[in-house]
N, C-alpha and C. Protein backbone atom coordinates (compact mmCIF):
# COMPACT_ATOMS: atom_id res chain seq x y z
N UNK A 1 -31.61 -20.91 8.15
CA UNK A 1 -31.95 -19.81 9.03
C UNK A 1 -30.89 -19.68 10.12
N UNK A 2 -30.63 -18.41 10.51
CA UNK A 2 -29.58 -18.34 11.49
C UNK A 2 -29.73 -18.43 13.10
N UNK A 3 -29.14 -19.20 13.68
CA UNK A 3 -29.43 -19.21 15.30
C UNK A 3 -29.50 -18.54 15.94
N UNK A 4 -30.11 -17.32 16.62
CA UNK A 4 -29.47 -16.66 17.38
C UNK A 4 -28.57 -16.33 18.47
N UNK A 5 -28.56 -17.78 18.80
CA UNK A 5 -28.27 -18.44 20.80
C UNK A 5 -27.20 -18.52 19.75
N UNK A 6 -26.39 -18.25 18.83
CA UNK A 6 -25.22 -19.01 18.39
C UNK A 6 -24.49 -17.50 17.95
N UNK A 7 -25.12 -16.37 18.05
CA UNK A 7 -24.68 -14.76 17.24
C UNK A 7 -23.13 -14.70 17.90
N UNK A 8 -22.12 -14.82 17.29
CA UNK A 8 -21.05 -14.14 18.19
C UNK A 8 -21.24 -12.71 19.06
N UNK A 9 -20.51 -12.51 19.79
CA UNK A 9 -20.48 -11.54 20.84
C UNK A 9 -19.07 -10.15 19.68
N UNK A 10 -18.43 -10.91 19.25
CA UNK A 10 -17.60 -10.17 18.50
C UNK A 10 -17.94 -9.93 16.80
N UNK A 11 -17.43 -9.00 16.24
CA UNK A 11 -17.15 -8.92 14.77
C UNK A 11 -16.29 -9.92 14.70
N UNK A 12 -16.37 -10.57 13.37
CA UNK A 12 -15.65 -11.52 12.68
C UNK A 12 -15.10 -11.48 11.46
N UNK A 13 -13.83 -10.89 11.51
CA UNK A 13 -12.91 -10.48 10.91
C UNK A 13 -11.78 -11.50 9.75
N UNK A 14 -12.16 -11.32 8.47
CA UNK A 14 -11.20 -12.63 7.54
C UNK A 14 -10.43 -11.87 7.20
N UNK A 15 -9.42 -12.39 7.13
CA UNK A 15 -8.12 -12.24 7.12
C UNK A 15 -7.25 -13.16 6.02
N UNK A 16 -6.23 -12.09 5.01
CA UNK A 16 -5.48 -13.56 4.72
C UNK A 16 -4.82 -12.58 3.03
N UNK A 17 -4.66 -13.26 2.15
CA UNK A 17 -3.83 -12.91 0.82
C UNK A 17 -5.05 -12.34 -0.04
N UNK A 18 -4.69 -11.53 -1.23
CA UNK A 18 -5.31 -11.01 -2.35
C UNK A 18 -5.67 -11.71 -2.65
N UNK A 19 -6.61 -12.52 -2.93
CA UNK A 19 -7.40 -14.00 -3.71
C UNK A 19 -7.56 -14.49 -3.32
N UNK A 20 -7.72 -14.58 -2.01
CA UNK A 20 -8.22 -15.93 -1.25
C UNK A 20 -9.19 -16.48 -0.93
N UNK A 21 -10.32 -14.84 -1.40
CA UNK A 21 -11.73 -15.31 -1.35
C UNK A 21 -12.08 -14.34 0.13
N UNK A 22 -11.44 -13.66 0.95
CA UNK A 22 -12.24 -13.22 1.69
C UNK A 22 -13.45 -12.49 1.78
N UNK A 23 -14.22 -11.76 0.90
CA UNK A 23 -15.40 -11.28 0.53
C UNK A 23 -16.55 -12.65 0.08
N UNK A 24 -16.02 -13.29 -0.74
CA UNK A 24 -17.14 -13.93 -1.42
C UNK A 24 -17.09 -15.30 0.30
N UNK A 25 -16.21 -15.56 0.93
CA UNK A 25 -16.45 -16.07 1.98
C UNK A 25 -17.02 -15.70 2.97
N UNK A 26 -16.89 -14.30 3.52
CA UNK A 26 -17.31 -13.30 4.48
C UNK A 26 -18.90 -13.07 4.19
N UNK A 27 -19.19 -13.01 2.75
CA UNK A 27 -20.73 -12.63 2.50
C UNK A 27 -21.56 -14.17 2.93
N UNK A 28 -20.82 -15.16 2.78
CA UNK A 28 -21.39 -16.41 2.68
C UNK A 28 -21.83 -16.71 4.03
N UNK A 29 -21.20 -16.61 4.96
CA UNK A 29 -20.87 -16.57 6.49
C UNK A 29 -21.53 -15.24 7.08
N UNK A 30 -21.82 -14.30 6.91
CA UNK A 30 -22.50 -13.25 7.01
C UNK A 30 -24.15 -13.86 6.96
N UNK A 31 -24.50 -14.12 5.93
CA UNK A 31 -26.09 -14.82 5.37
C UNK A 31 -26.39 -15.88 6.24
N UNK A 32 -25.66 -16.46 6.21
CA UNK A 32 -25.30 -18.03 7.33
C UNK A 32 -25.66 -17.60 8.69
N UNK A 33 -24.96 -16.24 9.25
CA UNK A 33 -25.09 -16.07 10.45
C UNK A 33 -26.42 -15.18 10.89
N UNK A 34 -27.03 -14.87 9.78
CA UNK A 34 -27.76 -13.58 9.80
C UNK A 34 -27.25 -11.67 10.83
N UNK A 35 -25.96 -12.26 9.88
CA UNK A 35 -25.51 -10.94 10.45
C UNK A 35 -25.06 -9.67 9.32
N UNK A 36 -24.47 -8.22 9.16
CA UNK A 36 -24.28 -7.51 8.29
C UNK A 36 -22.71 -8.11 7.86
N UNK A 37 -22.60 -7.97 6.82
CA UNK A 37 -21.12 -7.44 5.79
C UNK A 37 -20.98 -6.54 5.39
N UNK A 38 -19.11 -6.81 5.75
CA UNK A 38 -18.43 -5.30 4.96
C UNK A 38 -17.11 -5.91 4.38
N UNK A 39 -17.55 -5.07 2.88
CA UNK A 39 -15.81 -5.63 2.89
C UNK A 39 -14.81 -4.03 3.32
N UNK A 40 -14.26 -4.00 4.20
CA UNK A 40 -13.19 -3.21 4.38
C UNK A 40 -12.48 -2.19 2.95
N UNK A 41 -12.06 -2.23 2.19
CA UNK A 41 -11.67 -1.86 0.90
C UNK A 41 -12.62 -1.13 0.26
N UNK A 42 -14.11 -1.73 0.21
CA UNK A 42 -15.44 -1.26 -0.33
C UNK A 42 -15.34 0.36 0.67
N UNK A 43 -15.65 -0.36 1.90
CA UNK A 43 -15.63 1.19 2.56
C UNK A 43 -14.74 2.20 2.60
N UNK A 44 -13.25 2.08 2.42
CA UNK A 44 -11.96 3.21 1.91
C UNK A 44 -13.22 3.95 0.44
N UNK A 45 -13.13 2.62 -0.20
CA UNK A 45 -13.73 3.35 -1.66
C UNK A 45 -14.57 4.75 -1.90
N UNK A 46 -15.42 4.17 -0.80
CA UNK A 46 -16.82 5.09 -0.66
C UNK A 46 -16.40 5.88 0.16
N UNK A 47 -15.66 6.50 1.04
CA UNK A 47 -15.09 7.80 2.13
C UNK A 47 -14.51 7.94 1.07
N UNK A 48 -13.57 7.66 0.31
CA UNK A 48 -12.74 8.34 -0.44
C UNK A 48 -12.97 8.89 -1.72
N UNK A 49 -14.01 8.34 -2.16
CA UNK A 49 -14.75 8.68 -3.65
C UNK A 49 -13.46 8.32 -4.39
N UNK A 50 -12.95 7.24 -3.65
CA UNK A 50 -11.78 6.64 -5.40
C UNK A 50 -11.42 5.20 -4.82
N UNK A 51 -11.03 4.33 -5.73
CA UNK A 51 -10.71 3.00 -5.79
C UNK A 51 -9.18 3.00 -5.08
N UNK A 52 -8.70 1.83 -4.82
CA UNK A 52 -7.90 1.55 -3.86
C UNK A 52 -7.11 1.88 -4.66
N UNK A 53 -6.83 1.55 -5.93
CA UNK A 53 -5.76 1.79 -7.19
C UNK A 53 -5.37 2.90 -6.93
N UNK A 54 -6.73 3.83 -6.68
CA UNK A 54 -5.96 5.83 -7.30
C UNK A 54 -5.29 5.92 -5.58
N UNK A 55 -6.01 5.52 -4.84
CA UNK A 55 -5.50 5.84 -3.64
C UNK A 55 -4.59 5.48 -3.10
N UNK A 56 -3.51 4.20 -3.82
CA UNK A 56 -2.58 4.10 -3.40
C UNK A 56 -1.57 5.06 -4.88
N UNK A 57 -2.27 5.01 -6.00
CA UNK A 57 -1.43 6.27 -6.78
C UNK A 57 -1.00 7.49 -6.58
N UNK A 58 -2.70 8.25 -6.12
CA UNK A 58 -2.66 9.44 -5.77
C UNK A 58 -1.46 9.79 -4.67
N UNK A 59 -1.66 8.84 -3.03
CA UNK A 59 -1.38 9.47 -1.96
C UNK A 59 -0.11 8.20 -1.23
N UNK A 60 0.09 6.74 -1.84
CA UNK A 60 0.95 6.11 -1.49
C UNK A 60 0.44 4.96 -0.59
N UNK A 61 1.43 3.76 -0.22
CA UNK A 61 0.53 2.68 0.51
C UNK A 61 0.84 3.26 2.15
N UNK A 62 1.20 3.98 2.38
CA UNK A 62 1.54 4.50 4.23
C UNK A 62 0.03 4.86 3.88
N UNK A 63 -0.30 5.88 3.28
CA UNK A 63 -1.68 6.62 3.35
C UNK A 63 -2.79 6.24 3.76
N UNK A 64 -2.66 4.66 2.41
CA UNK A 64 -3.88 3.71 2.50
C UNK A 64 -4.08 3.27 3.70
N UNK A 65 -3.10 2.54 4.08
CA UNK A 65 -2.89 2.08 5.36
C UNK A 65 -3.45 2.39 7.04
N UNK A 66 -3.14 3.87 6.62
CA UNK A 66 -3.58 5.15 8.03
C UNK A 66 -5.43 4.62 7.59
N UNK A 67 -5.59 5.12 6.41
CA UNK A 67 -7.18 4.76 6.18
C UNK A 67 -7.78 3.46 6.51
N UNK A 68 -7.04 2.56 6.31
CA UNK A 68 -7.69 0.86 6.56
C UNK A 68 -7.80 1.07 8.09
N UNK A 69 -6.59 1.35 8.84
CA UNK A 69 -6.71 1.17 10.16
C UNK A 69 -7.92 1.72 10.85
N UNK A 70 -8.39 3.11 10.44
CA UNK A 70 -8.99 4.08 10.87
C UNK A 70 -10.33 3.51 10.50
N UNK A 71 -10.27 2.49 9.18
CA UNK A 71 -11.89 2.30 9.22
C UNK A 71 -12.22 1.11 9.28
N UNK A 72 -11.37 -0.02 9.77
CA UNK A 72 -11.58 -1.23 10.79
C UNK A 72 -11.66 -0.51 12.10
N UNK A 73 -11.24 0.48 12.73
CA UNK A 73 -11.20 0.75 14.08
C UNK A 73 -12.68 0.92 14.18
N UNK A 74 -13.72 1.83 12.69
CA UNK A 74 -14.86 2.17 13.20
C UNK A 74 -15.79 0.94 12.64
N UNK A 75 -15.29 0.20 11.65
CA UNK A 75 -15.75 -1.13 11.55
C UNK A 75 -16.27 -2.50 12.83
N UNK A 76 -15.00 -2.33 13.46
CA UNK A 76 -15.17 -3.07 14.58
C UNK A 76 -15.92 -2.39 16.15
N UNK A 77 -16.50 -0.89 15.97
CA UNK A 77 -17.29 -0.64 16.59
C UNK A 77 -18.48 -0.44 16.61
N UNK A 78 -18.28 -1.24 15.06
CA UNK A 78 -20.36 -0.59 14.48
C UNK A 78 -20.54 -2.14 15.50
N UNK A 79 -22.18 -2.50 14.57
CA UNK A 79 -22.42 -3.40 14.71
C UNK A 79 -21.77 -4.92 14.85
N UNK A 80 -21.94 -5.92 15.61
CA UNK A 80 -21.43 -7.40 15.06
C UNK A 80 -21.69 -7.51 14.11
N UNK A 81 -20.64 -8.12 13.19
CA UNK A 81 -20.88 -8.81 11.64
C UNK A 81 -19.75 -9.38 11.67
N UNK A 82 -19.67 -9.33 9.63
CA UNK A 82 -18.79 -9.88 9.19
C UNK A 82 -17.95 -8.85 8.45
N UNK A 83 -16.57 -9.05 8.35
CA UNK A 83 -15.90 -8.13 7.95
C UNK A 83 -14.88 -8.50 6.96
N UNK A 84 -14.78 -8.16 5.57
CA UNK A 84 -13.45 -8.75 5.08
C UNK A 84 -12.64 -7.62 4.87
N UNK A 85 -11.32 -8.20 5.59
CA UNK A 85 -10.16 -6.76 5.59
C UNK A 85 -9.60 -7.41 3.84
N UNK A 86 -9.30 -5.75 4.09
CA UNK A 86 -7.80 -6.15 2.62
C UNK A 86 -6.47 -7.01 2.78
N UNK A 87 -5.66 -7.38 2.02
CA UNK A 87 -4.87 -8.66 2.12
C UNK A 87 -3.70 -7.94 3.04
N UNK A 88 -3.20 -6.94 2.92
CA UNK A 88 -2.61 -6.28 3.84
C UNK A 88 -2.53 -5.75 5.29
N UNK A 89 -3.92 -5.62 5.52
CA UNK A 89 -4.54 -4.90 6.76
C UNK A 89 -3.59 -5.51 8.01
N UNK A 90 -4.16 -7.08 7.63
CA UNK A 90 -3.23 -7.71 9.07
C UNK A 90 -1.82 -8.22 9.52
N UNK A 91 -1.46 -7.36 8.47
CA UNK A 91 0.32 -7.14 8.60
C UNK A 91 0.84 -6.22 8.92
N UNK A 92 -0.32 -4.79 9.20
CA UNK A 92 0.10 -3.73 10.00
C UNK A 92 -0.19 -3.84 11.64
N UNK A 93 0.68 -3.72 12.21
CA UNK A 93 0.62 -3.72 13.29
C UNK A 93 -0.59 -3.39 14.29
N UNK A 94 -0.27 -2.03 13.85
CA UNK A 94 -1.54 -1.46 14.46
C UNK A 94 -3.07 -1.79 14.26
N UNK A 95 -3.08 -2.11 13.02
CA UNK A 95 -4.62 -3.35 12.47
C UNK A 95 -4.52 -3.93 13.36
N UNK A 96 -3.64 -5.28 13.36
CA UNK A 96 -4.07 -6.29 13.56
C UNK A 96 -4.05 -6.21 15.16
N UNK A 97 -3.59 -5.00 15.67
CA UNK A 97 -3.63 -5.07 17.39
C UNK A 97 -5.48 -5.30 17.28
N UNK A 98 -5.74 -3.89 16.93
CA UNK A 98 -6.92 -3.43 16.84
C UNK A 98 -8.42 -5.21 16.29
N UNK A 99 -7.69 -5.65 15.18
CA UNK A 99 -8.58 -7.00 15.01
C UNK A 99 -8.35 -8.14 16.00
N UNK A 100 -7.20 -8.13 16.42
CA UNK A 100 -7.32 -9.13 17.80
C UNK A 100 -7.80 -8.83 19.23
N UNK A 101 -8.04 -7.75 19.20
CA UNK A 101 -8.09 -7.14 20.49
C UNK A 101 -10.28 -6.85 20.61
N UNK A 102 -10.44 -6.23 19.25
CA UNK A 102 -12.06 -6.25 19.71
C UNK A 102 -12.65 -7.43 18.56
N UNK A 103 -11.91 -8.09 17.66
CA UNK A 103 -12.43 -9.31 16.83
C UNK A 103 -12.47 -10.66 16.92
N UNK A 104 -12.65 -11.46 16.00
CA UNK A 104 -12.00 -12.86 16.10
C UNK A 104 -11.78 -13.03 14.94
N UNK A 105 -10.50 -12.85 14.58
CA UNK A 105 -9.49 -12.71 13.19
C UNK A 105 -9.55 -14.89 12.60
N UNK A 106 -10.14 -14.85 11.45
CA UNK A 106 -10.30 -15.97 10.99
C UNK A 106 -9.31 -15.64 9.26
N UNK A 107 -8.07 -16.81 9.75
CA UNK A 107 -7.00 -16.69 8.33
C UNK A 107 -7.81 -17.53 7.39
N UNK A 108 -7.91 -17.33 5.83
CA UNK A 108 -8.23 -17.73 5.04
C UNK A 108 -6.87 -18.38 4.49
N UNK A 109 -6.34 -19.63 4.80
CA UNK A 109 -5.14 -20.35 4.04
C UNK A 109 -5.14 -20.51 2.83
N UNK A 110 -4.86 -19.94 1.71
CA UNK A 110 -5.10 -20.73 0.32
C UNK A 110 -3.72 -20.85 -0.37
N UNK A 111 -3.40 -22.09 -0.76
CA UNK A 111 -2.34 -21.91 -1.74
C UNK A 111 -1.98 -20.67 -2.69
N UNK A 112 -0.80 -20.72 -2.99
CA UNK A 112 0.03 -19.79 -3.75
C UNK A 112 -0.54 -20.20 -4.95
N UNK A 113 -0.64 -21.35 -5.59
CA UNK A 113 -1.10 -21.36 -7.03
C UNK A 113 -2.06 -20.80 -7.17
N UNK A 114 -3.31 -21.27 -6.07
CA UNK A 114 -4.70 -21.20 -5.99
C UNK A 114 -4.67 -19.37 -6.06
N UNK A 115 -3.92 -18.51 -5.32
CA UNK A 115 -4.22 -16.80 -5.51
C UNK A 115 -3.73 -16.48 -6.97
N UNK A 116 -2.32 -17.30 -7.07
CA UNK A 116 -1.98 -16.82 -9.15
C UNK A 116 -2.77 -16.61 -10.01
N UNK A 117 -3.39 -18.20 -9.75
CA UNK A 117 -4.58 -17.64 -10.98
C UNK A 117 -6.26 -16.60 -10.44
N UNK A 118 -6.24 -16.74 -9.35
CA UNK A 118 -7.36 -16.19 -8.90
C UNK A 118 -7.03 -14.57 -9.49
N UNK A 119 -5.64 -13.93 -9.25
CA UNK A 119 -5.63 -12.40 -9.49
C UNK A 119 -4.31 -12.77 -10.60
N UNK A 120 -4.55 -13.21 -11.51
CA UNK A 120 -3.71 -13.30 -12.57
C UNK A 120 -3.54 -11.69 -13.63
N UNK A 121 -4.75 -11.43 -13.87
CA UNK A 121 -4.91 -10.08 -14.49
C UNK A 121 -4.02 -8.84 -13.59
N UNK A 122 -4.42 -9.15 -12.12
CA UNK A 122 -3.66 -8.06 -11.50
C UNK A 122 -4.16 -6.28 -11.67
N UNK A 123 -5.10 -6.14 -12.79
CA UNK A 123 -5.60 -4.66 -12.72
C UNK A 123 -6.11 -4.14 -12.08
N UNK A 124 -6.54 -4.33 -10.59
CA UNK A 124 -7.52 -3.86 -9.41
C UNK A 124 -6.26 -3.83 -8.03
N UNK A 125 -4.89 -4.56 -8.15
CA UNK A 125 -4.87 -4.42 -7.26
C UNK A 125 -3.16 -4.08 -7.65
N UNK A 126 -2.87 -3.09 -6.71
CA UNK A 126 -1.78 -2.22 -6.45
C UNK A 126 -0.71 -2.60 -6.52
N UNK A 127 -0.68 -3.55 -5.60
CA UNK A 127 0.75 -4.10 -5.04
C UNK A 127 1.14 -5.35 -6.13
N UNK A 128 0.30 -5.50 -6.77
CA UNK A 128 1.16 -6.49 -7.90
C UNK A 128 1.64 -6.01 -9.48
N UNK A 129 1.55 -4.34 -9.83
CA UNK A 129 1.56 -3.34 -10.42
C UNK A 129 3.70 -3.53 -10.38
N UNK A 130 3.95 -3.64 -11.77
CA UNK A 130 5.57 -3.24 -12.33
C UNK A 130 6.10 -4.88 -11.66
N UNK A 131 5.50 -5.87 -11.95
CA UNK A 131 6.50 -7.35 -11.78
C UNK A 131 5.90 -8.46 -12.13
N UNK A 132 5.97 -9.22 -11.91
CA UNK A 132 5.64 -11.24 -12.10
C UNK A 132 4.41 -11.46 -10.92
N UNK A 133 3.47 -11.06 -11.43
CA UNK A 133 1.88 -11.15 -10.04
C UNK A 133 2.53 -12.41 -9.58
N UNK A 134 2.63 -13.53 -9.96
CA UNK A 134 3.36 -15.05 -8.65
C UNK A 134 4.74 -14.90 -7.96
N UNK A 135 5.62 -14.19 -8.50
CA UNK A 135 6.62 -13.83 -7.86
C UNK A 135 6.50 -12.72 -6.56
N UNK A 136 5.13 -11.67 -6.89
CA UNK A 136 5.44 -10.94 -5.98
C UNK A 136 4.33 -11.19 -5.06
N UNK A 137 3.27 -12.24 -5.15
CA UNK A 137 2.83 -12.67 -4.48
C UNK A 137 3.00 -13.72 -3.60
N UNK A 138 4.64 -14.21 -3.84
CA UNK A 138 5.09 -15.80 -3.32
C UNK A 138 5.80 -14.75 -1.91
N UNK A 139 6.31 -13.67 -2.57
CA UNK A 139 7.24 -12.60 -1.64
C UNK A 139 6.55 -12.28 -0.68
N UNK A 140 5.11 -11.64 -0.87
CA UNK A 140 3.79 -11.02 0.34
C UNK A 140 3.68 -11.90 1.28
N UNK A 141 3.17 -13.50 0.71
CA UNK A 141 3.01 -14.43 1.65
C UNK A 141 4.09 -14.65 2.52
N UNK A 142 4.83 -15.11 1.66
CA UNK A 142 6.15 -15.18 3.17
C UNK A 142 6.13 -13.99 4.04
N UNK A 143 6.55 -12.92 3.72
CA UNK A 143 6.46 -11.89 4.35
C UNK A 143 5.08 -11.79 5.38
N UNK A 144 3.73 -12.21 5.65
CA UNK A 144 2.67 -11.98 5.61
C UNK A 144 2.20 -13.37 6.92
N UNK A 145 2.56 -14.16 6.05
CA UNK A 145 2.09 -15.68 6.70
C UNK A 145 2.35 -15.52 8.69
N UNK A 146 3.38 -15.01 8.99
CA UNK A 146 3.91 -15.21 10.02
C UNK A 146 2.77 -13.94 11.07
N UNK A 147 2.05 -13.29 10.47
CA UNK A 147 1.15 -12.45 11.01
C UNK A 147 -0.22 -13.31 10.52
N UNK A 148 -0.42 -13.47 9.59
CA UNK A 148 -1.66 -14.25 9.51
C UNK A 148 -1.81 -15.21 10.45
N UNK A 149 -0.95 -16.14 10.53
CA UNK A 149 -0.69 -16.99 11.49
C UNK A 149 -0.85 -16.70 12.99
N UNK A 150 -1.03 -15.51 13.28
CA UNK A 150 -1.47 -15.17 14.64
C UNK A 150 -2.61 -14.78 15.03
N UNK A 151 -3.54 -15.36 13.93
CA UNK A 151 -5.66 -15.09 13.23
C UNK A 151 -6.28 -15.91 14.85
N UNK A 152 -7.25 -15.84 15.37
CA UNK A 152 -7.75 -16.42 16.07
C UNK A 152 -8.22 -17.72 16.04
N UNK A 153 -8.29 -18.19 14.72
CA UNK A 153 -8.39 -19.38 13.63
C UNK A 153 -8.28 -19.54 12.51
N UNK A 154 -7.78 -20.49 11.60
CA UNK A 154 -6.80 -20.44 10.78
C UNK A 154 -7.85 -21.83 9.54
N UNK A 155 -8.28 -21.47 8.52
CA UNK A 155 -8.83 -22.26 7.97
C UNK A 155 -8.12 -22.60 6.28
N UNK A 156 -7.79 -24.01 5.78
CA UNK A 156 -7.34 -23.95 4.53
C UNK A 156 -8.63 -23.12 3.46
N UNK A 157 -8.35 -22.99 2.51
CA UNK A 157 -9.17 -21.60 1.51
C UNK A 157 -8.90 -22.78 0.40
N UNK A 158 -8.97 -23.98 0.25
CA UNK A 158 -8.50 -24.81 -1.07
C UNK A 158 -9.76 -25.23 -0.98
N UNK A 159 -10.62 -25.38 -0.56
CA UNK A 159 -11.98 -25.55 -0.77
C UNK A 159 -13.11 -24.55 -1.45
N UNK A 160 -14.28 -24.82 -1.64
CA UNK A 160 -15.31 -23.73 -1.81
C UNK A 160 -15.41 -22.82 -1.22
N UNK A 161 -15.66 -21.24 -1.42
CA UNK A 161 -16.44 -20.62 -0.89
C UNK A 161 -17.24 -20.82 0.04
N UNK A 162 -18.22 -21.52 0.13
CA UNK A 162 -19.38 -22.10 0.33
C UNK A 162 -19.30 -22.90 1.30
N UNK A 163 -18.70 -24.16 1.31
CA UNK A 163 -18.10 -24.70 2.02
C UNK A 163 -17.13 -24.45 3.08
N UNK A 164 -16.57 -23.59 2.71
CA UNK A 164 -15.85 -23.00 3.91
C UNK A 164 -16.83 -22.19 5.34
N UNK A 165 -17.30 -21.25 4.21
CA UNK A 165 -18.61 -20.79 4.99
C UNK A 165 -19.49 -21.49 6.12
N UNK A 166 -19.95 -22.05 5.35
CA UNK A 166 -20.65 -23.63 6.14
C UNK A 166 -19.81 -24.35 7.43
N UNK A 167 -18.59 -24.52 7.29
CA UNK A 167 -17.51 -24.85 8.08
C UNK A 167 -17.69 -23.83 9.04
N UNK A 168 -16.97 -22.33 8.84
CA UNK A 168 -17.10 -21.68 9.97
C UNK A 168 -17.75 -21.50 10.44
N UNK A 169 -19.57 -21.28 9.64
CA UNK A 169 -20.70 -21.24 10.77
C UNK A 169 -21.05 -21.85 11.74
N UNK A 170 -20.40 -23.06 11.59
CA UNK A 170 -20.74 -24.39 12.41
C UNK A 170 -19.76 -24.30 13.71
N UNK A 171 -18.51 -23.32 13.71
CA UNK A 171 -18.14 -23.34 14.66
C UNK A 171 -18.25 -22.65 15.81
């Protein structure tokens, strides 16, 4: 059962790579806290009546982007919860002003092997579309890490789901 004397005052925002589990962690920690979830991506879906795929086909990743920002901005003014952004979100600037500024941005660390095989198929998600899904996911992270790294807390993702969950509730 969830504490209430313990509810954060902020949304709580995961953060981190394509596979790292931020949804199936965010829902876990959500239940834990007795608070709502969103995954970020889910909601583009549903305003947009199309999957992240067509929407970065249709209109390009600047596009998507304008959209993520625009609906963490109204994300982080609904209710307190839990929130899982897309693996990108917090490498745009303007996101991640916006998640540090009214959130508490929690990095999901997971090894590079550990996301390979997690999105090995690669058919749901955009940015690993025309190359080597571990090559161009070894590229994101580097590129990526040095903004993740500026999360309000920073947790390894080589563990359970579940466990992790459990971990952050406790803090």
């Amino acid at each position: 059962m969830a504490d209430p004397t313990n509810a954060p005052e902020k949304p709580i925002v995961i953060v981190g790579m394509m596979g790292a589990g931020k949804s199936t962690v965010g829902r876990g920690l959500a239940e834990r806290l007795g608070l709502p979830f969103v995954d970020s991506d889910d909601e583009i879906e549903a305003q947009a009546g199309l999957s992240v795929a067509e929407i970065f086909e249709r209109f390009g990743e600047a596009h998507f982007r304008e959209e993520e920002r625009r609906t963490i901005a109204k994300l982080l003014d609904g209710p307190v919860g839990v929130i899982a952004s897309g693996g990108g979100a917090f490498a745009d600037p303007g996101t991640r002003g916006l998640i540090l500024e009214r959130g508490v941005a929690v990095w999901l660390d997971v090894p590079l092997d550990t996301l390979a095989e997690r999105v090995a198929d690669g058919t749901h998600r955009p940015l690993l579309n025309g190359g080597d899904p571990r090559a161009i996911l070894e590229r994101l992270m580097a590129e990526r890490a040095p903004f993740y790294a500026l999360a309000h807390l920073t947790i390894r993702g080589d563990q359970s789901p579940e466990r992790i969950a459990v971990a952050l509730a406790a803090v």
